[in-house]
Protein backbone atom coordinates (compact mmCIF):
# COMPACT_ATOMS: atom_id res chain seq x y z
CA UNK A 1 37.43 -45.64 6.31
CA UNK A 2 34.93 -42.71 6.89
CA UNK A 3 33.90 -40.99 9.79
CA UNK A 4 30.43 -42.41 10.96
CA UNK A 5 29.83 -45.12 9.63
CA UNK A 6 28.67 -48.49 11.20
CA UNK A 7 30.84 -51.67 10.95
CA UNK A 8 28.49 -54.62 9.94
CA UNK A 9 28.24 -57.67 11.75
CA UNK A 10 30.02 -60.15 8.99
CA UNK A 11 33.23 -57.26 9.43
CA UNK A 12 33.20 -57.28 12.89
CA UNK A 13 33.34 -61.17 13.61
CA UNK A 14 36.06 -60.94 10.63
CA UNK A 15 37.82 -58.30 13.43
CA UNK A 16 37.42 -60.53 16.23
CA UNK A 17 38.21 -63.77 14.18
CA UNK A 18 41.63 -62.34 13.67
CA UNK A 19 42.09 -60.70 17.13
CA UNK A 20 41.09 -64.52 18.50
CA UNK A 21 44.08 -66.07 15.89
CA UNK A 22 46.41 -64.10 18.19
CA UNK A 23 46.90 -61.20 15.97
CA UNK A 24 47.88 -57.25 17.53
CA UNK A 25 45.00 -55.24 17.64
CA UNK A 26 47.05 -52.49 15.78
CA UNK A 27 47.70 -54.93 12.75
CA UNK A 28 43.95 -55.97 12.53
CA UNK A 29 43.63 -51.96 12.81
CA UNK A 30 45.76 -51.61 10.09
CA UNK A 31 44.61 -54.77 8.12
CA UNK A 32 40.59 -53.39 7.83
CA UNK A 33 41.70 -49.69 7.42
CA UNK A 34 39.53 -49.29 11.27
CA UNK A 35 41.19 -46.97 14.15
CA UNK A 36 42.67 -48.63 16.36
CA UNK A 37 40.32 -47.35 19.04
CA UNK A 38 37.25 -48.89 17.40
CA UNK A 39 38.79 -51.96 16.94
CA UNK A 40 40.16 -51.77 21.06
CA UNK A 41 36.63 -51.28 21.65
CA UNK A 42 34.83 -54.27 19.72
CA UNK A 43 37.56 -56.27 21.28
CA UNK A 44 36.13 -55.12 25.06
CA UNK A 45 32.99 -55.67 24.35
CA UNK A 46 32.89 -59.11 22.72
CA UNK A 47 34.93 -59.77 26.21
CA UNK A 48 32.54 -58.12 28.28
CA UNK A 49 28.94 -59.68 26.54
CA UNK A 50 30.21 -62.47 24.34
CA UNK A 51 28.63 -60.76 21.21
CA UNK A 52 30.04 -58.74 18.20
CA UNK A 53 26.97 -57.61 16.88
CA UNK A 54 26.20 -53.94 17.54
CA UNK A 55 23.48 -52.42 19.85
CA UNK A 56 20.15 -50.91 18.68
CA UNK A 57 18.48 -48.22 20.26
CA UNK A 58 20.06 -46.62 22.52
CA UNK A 59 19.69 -42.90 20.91
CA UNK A 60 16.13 -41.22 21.18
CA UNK A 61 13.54 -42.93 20.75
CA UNK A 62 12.53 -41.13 16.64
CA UNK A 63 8.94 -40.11 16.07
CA UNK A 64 7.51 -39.56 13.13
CA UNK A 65 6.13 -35.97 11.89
CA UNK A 66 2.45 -36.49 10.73
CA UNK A 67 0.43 -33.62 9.54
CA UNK A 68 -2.76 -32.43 10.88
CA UNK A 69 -4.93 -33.49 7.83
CA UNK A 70 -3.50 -36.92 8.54
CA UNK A 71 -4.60 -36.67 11.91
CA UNK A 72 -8.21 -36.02 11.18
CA UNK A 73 -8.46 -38.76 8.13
CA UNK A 74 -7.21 -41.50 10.88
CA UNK A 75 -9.93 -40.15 13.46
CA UNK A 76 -12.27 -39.90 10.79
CA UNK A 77 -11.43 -43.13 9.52
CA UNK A 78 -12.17 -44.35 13.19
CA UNK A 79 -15.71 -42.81 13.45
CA UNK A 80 -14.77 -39.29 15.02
CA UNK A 81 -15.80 -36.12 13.58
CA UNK A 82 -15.13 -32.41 14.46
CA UNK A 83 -18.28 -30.63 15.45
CA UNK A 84 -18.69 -27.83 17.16
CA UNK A 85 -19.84 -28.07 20.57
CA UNK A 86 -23.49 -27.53 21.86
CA UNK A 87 -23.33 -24.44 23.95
CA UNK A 88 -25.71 -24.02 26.51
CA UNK A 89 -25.73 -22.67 30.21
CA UNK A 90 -25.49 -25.61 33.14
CA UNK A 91 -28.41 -26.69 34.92
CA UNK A 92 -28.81 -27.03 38.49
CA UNK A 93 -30.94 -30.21 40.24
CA UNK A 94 -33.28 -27.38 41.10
CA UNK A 95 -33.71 -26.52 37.12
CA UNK A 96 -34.46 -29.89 35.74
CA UNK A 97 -36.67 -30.66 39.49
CA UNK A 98 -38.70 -27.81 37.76
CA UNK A 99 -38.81 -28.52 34.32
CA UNK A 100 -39.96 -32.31 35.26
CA UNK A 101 -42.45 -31.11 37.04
CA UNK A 102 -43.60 -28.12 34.54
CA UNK A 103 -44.04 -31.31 32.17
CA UNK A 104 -45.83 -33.37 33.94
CA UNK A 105 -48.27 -31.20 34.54
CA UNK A 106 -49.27 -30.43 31.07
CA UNK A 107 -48.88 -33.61 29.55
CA UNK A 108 -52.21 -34.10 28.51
CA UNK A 109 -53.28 -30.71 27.42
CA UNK A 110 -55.17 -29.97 23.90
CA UNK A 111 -54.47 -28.20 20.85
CA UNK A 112 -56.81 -25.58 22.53
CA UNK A 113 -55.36 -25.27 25.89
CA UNK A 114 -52.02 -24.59 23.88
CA UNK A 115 -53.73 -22.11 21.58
CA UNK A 116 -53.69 -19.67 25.12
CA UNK A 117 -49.93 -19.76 25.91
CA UNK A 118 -47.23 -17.55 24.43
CA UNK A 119 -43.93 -19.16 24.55
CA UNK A 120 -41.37 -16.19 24.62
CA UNK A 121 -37.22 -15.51 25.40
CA UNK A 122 -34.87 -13.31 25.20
CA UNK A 123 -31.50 -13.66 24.05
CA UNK A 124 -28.04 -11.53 25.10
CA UNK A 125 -26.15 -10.87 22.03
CA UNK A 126 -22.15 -10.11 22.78
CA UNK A 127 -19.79 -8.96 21.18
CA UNK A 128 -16.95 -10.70 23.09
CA UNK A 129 -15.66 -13.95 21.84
CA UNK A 130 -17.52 -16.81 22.30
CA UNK A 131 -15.37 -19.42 21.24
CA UNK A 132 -17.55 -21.09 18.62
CA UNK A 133 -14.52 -21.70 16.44
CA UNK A 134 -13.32 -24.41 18.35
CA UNK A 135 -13.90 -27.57 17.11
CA UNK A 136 -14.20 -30.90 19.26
CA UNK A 137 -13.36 -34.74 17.58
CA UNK A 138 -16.97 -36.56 18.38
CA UNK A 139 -18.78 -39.70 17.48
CA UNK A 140 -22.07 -39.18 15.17
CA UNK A 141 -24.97 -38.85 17.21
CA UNK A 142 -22.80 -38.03 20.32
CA UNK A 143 -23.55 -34.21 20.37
CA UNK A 144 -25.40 -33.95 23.74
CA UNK A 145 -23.05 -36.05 25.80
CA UNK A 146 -21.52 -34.19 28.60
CA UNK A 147 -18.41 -34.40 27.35
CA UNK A 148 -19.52 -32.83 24.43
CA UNK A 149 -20.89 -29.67 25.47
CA UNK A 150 -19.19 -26.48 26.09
CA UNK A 151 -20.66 -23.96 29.07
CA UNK A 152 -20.68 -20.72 28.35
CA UNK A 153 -20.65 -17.46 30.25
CA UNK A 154 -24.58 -16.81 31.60
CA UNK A 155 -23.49 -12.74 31.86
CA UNK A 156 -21.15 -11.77 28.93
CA UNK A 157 -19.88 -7.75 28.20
CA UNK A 158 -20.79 -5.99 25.76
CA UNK A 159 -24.11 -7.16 24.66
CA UNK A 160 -27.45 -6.29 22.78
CA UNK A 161 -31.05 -8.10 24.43
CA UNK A 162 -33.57 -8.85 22.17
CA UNK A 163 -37.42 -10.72 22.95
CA UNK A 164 -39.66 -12.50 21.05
CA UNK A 165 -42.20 -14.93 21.28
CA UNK A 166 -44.29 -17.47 19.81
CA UNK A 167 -47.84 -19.35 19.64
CA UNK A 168 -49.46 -22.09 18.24
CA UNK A 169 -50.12 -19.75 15.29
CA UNK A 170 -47.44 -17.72 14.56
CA UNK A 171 -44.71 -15.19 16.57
CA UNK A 172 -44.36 -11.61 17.85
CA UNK A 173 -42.14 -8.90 16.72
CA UNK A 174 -38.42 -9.01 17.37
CA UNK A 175 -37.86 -6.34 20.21
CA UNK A 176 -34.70 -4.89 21.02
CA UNK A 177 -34.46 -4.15 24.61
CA UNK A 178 -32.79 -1.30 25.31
CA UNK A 179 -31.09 -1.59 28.49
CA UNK A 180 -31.50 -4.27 31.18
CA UNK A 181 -33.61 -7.46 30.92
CA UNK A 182 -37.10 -8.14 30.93
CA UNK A 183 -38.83 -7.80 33.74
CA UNK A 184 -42.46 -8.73 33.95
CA UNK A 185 -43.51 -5.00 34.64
CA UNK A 186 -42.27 -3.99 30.88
């Protein structure tokens, strides 16, 4: 018989039946074309358990190789998307404290009142990496969970500032600062 192969259950209580009927173990050997050592052991076994089927599992444990586009149908399938993250910079209690506050105090202000306020930022541009390419697996209308936003670095290297502003009517120029930040004095 050939090397690695499995003896099935209807063979082996064949092997046994004989071994029971008083026969050698090196004529049922001989008899089923088995090694004599495989037979030995069935023999020790159905002894030791009572059984003469074989075991299952006792290798590793096989998993199965699935591809990364079968991945992302699944989580699709299951509601998930990949987004990119929001990026913003963490607030502290003392932040929001103030921005509460900043709103409820102009809650109730007119289109005119609004007319007199400039709205203006500035914005660091880097060139270091910023790790937008990373994607995240989110629910729709998830995006501003904590979980799914990403902090980035408030003071990155090797950056351009630029300012503008805008109004009730319109915006300002684009101005590239051209070293520092703004400062109220500029």
């Amino acid at each position: 018989m050939s090397s690695r192969h499995h003896i099935d259950d209807f063979m082996r209580g064949r092997i046994i039946g004989k071994i029971k009927e008083g026969r050698k173990i090196t004529d049922v050997a001989r008899q089923f074309d088995i090694s004599h050592s495989v037979v030995s052991r069935l023999w020790n076994s159905f002894k030791t358990t009572g059984m003469c089927s074989r075991r299952h599992g006792g290798g590793r444990v096989r998993r199965k190789q699935i591809s990364r586009k079968t991945v992302a149908r699944r989580l699709r399938g299951g509601g998930l998307y990949a987004r990119r993250p929001v990026v913003c910079v963490p607030l502290t209690r003392q932040h929001r404290t103030a921005r509460l506050q900043w709103c409820r105090e102009h809650h109730n202000w007119t289109e005119q009142d609004w007319a007199c306020v400039l709205f203006s930022d500035e914005s660091r541009f880097s060139l270091s990496s910023d790790c937008r390419r990373q994607l995240i697996w989110r629910e729709s209308g998830t995006a501003y969970r904590p979980e799914n936003i990403q902090e980035k670095d408030r003071y990155p290297t090797c950056s351009i500032m630029v300012w503008a502003g805008i109004r009730i009517n319109g915006r300002t120029r684009l101005h590239v600062v051209a070293n520092g930040t703004m400062k109220g004095q500029r």
